[in-house]
Protein backbone atom coordinates (compact mmCIF):
# COMPACT_ATOMS: atom_id res chain seq x y z
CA UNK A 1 76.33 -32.01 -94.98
CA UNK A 2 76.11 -31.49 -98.82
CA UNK A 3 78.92 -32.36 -100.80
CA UNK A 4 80.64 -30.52 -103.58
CA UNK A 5 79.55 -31.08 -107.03
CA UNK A 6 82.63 -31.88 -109.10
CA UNK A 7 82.15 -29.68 -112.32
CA UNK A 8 81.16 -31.78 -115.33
CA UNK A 9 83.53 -33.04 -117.99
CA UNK A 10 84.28 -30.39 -120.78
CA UNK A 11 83.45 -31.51 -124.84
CA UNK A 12 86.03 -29.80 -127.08
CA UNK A 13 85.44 -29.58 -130.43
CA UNK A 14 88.38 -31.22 -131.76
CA UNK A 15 88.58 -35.11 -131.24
CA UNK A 16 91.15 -36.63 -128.47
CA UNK A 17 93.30 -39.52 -128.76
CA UNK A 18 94.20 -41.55 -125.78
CA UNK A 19 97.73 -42.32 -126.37
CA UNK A 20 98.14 -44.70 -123.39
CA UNK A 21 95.61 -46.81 -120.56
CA UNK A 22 95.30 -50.26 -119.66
CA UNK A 23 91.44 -51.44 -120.84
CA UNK A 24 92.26 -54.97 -119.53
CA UNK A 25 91.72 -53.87 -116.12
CA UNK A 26 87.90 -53.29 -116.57
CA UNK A 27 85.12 -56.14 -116.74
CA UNK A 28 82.62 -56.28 -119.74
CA UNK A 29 79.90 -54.04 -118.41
CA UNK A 30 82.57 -51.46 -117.12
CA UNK A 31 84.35 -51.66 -120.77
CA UNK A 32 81.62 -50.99 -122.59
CA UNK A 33 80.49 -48.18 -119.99
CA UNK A 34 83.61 -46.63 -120.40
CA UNK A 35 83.60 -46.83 -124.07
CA UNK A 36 80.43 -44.79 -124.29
CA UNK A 37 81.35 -41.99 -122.04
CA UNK A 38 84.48 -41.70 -123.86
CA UNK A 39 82.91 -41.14 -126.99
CA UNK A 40 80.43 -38.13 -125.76
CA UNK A 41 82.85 -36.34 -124.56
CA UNK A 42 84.99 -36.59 -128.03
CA UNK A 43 87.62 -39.37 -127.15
CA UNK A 44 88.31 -40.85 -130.88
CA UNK A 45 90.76 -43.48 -130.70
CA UNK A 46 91.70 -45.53 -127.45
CA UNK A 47 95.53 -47.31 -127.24
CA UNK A 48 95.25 -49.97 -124.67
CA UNK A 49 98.69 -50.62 -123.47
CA UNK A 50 100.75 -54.66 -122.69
CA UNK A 51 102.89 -54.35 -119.84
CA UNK A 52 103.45 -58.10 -119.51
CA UNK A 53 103.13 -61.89 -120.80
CA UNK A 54 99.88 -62.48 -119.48
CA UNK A 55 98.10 -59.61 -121.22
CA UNK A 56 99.54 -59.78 -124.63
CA UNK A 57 96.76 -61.58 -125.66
CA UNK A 58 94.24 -59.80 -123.74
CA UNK A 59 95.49 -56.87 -125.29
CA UNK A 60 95.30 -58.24 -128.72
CA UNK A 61 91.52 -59.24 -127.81
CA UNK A 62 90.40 -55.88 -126.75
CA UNK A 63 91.38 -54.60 -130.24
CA UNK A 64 88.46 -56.79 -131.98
CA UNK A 65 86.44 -55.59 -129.59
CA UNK A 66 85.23 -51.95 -130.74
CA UNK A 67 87.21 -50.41 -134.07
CA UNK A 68 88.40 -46.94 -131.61
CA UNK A 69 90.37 -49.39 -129.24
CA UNK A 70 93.85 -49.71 -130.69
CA UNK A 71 96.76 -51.96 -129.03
CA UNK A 72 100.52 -52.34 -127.64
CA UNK A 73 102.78 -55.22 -127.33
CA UNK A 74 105.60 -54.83 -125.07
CA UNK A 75 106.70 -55.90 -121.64
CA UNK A 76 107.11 -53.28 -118.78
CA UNK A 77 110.56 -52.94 -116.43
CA UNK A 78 108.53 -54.10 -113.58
CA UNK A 79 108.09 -57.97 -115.70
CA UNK A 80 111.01 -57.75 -117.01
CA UNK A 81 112.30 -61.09 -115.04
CA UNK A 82 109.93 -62.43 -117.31
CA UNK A 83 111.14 -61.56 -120.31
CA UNK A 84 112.36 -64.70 -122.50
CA UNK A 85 113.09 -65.59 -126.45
CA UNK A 86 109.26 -67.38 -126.67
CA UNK A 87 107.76 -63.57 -125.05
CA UNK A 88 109.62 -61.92 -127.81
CA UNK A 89 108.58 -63.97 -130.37
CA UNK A 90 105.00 -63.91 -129.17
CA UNK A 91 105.42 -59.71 -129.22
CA UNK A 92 106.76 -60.24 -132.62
CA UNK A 93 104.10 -62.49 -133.96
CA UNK A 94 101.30 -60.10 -132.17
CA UNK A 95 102.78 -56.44 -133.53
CA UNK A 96 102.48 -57.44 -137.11
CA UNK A 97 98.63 -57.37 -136.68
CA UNK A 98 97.08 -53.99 -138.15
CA UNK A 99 95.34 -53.30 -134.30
CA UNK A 100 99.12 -52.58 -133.34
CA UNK A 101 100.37 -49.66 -133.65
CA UNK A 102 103.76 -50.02 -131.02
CA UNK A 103 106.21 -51.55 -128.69
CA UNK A 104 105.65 -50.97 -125.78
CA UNK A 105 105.24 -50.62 -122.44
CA UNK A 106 108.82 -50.86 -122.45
CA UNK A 107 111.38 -49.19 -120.52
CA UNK A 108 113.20 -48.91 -116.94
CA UNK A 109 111.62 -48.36 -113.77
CA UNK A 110 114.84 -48.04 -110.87
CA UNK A 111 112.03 -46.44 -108.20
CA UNK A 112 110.32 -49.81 -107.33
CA UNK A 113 113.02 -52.33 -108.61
CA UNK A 114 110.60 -54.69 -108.79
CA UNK A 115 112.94 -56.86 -111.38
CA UNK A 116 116.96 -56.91 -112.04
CA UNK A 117 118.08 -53.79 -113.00
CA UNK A 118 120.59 -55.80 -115.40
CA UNK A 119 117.23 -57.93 -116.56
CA UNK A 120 115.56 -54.38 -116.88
CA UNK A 121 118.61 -53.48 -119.02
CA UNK A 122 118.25 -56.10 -121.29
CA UNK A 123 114.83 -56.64 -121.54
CA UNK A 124 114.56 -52.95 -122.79
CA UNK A 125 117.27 -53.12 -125.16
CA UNK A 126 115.84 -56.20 -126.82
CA UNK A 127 112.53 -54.67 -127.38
CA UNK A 128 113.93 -51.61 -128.98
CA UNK A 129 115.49 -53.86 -131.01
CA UNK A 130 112.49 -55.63 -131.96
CA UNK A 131 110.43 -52.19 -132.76
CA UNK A 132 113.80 -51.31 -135.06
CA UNK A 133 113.04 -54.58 -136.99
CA UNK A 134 109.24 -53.90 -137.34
CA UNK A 135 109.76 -50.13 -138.05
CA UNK A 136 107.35 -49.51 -135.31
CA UNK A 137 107.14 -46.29 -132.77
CA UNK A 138 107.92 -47.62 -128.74
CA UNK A 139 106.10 -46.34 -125.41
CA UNK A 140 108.97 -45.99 -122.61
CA UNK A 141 108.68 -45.92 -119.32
CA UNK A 142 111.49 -44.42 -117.44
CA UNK A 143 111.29 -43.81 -113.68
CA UNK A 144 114.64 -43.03 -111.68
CA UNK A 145 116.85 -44.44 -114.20
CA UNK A 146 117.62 -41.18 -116.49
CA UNK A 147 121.15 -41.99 -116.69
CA UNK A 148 120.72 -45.57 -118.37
CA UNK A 149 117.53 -44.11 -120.22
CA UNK A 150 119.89 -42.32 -121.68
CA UNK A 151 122.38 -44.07 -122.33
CA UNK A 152 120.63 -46.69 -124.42
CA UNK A 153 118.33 -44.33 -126.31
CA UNK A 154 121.45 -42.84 -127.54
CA UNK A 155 122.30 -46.22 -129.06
CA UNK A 156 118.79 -46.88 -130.51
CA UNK A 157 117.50 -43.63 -131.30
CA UNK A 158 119.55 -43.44 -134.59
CA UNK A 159 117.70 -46.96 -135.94
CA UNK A 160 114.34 -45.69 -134.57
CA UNK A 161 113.04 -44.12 -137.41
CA UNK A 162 109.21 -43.59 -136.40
CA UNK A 163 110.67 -43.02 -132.70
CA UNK A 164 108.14 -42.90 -130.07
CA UNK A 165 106.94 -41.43 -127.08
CA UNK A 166 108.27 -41.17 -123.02
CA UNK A 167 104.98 -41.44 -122.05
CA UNK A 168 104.03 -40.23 -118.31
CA UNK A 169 107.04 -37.82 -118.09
CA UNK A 170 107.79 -37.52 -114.55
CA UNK A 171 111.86 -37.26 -115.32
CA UNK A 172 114.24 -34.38 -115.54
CA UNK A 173 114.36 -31.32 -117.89
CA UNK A 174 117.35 -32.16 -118.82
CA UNK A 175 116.42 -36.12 -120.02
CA UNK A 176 113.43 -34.05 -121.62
CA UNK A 177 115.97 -31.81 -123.68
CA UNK A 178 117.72 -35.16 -125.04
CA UNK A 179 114.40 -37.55 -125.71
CA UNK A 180 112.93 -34.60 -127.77
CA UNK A 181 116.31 -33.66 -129.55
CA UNK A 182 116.10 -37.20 -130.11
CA UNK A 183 112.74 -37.15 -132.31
CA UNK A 184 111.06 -38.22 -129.62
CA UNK A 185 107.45 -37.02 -128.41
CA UNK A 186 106.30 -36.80 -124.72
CA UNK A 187 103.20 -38.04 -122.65
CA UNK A 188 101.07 -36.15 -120.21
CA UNK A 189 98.66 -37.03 -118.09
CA UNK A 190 96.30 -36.66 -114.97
CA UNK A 191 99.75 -36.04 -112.95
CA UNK A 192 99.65 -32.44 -114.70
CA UNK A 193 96.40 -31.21 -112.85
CA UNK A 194 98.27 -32.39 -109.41
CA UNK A 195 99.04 -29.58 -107.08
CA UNK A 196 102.53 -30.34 -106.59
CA UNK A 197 103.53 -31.01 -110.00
CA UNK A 198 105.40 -28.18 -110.65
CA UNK A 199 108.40 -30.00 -112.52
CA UNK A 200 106.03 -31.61 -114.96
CA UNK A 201 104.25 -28.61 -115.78
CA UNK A 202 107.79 -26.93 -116.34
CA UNK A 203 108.52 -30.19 -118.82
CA UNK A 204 105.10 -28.89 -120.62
CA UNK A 205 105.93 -25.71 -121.31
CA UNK A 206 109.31 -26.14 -122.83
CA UNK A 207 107.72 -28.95 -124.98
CA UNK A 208 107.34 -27.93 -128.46
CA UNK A 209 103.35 -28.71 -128.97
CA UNK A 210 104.60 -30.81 -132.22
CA UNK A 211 106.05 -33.21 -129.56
CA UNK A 212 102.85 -33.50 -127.02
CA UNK A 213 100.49 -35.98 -126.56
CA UNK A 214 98.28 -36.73 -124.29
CA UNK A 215 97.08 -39.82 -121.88
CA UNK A 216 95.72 -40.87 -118.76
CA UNK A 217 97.57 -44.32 -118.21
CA UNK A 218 93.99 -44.94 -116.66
CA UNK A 219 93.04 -47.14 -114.25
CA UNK A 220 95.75 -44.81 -112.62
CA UNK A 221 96.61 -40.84 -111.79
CA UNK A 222 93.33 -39.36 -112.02
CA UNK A 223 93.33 -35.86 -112.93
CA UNK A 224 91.82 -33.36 -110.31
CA UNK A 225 88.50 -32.84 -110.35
CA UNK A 226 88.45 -36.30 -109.91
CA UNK A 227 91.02 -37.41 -108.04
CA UNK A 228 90.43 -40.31 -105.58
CA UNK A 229 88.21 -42.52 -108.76
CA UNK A 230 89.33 -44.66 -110.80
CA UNK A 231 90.75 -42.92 -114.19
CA UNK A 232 89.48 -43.50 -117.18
CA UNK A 233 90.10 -41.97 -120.97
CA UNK A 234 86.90 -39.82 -120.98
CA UNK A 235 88.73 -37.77 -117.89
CA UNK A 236 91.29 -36.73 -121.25
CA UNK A 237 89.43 -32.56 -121.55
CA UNK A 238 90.53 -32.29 -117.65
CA UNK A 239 94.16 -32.89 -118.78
CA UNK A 240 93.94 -30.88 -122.18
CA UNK A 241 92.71 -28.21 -119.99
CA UNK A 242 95.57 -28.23 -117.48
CA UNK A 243 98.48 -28.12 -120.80
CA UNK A 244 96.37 -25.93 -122.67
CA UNK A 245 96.43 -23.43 -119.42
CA UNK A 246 100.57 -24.21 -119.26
CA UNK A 247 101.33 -23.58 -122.42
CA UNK A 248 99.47 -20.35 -122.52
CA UNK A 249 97.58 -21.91 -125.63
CA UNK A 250 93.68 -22.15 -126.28
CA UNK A 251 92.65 -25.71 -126.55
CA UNK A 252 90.92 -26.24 -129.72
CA UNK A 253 94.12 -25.17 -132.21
CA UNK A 254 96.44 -26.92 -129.70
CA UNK A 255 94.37 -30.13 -129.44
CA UNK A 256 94.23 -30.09 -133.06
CA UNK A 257 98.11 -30.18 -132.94
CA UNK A 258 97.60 -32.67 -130.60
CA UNK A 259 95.63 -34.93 -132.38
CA UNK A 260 98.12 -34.39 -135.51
CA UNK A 261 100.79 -35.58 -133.04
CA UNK A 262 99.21 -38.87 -131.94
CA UNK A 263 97.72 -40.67 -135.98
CA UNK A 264 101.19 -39.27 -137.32
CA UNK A 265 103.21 -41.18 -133.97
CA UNK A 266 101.24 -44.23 -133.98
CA UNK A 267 99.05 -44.30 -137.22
CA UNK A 268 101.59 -42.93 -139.96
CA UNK A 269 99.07 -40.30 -140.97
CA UNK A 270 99.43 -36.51 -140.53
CA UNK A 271 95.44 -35.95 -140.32
């Protein structure tokens, strides 16, 4: 039996930042594979995203590695047990290098509990702190916690003055309404092609495009056509596609917008 040929990857015009993936989770030969597909199909910058102590370095590594490949240094809700004075320092130390361009992954994540909620808590508020010091942007992640989301971006949001992004919004319209009040930008990925999405896409379209970026938080959510492989940034057009379509917009002017969005966020340019 003949299988279907999944349609090939469309080439916009108009270069794409990828706002948020994890390179460290790819071997040499599969970096530099993925580095060259991402590049023909227009994928201009790469941010490569810390979620924990053992790959702030890593992260910091992958930055020397190939000038589009930008870096994070943060530690995510789910290692947030292991969050300590010497790992803040350490993110401190590593985010005034010119290859980082935020704080981040940072955030609360109530759906797995995989730390203390309290450590969660804490750890977040400590490295919102840290990107108020270094007048950096963060990336949150917020999963079943809108309520305390909330309640300590109210607190921060005022000293935040380069702000940041929710990046993968899964979370209500209603936390939207208050990040992006806030200053605040949101991130969309491969979860916006998914069938039963229809509370993200709903997020999209009452997202003012001046507040969109895009990612694919790759190795993870693969957009559809390609759903069930590994993601990667050059899957990026799928998901420009799938906004573009939500938004009622055509893609080239809105991933122009897009990409205006993402160096003025993370790169303090507006071009």
């Amino acid at each position: 039996m003949s299988k279907t040929r999944r349609r090939d990857i469309p080439r916009f015009q108009t270069p794409i930042i990828e706002t948020h993936c994890h390179l460290d989770y790819l071997d040499e030969e599969a970096l530099e594979a993925t580095l060259e597909q991402s590049a023909a199909v227009g994928i201009e910058r790469i941010i490569t995203i810390a979620v924990a102590p053992g790959n702030l370095q890593r992260v910091m590594q992958l930055t020397r590695v190939d000038t589009c490949i930008w870096g994070t240094q943060g530690i995510h809700p789910h290692e947030a047990d292991s969050f300590s004075d010497a790992v803040a320092a350490l993110i401190r130390q590593h985010a005034q290098d010119e290859r980082i361009v935020a704080i981040g992954e940072i955030g609360l994540d109530y759906y797995y509990d995989h730390a203390d909620r309290d450590r969660q808590r804490a750890a977040f508020e400590e490295q919102l702190q840290l990107a108020v010091d270094l007048d950096m942007p963060v990336v949150i992640h917020t999963r079943e916690a809108d309520e305390d989301t909330r309640t300590i971006l109210q607190a921060f949001a005022p000293r935040l003055r380069r702000k940041g992004v929710i990046h993968s919004f899964t979370s209500s319209l209603a936390l939207a309404e208050f990040c992006l009040a806030e200053g605040f930008m949101l991130g969309f990925n491969g979860i916006a092609t998914f069938n039963r999405a229809d509370n993200v896409r709903a997020v999209i379209a009452a997202t003012p495009l001046e507040q969109v970026l895009l990612e694919t938080d790759a190795p993870y959510l693969t957009p559809v056509p390609y759903r069930g492989r590994p993601n990667a940034p050059y899957y990026l057009p799928f998901i420009a596609e799938r906004v573009a379509e939500v938004k009622q917009l055509e893609p080239e002017p809105m991933l122009a917008q897009i990409h205006r969005n993402s160096m003025q966020l993370f790169f303090g340019a507006r071009s």
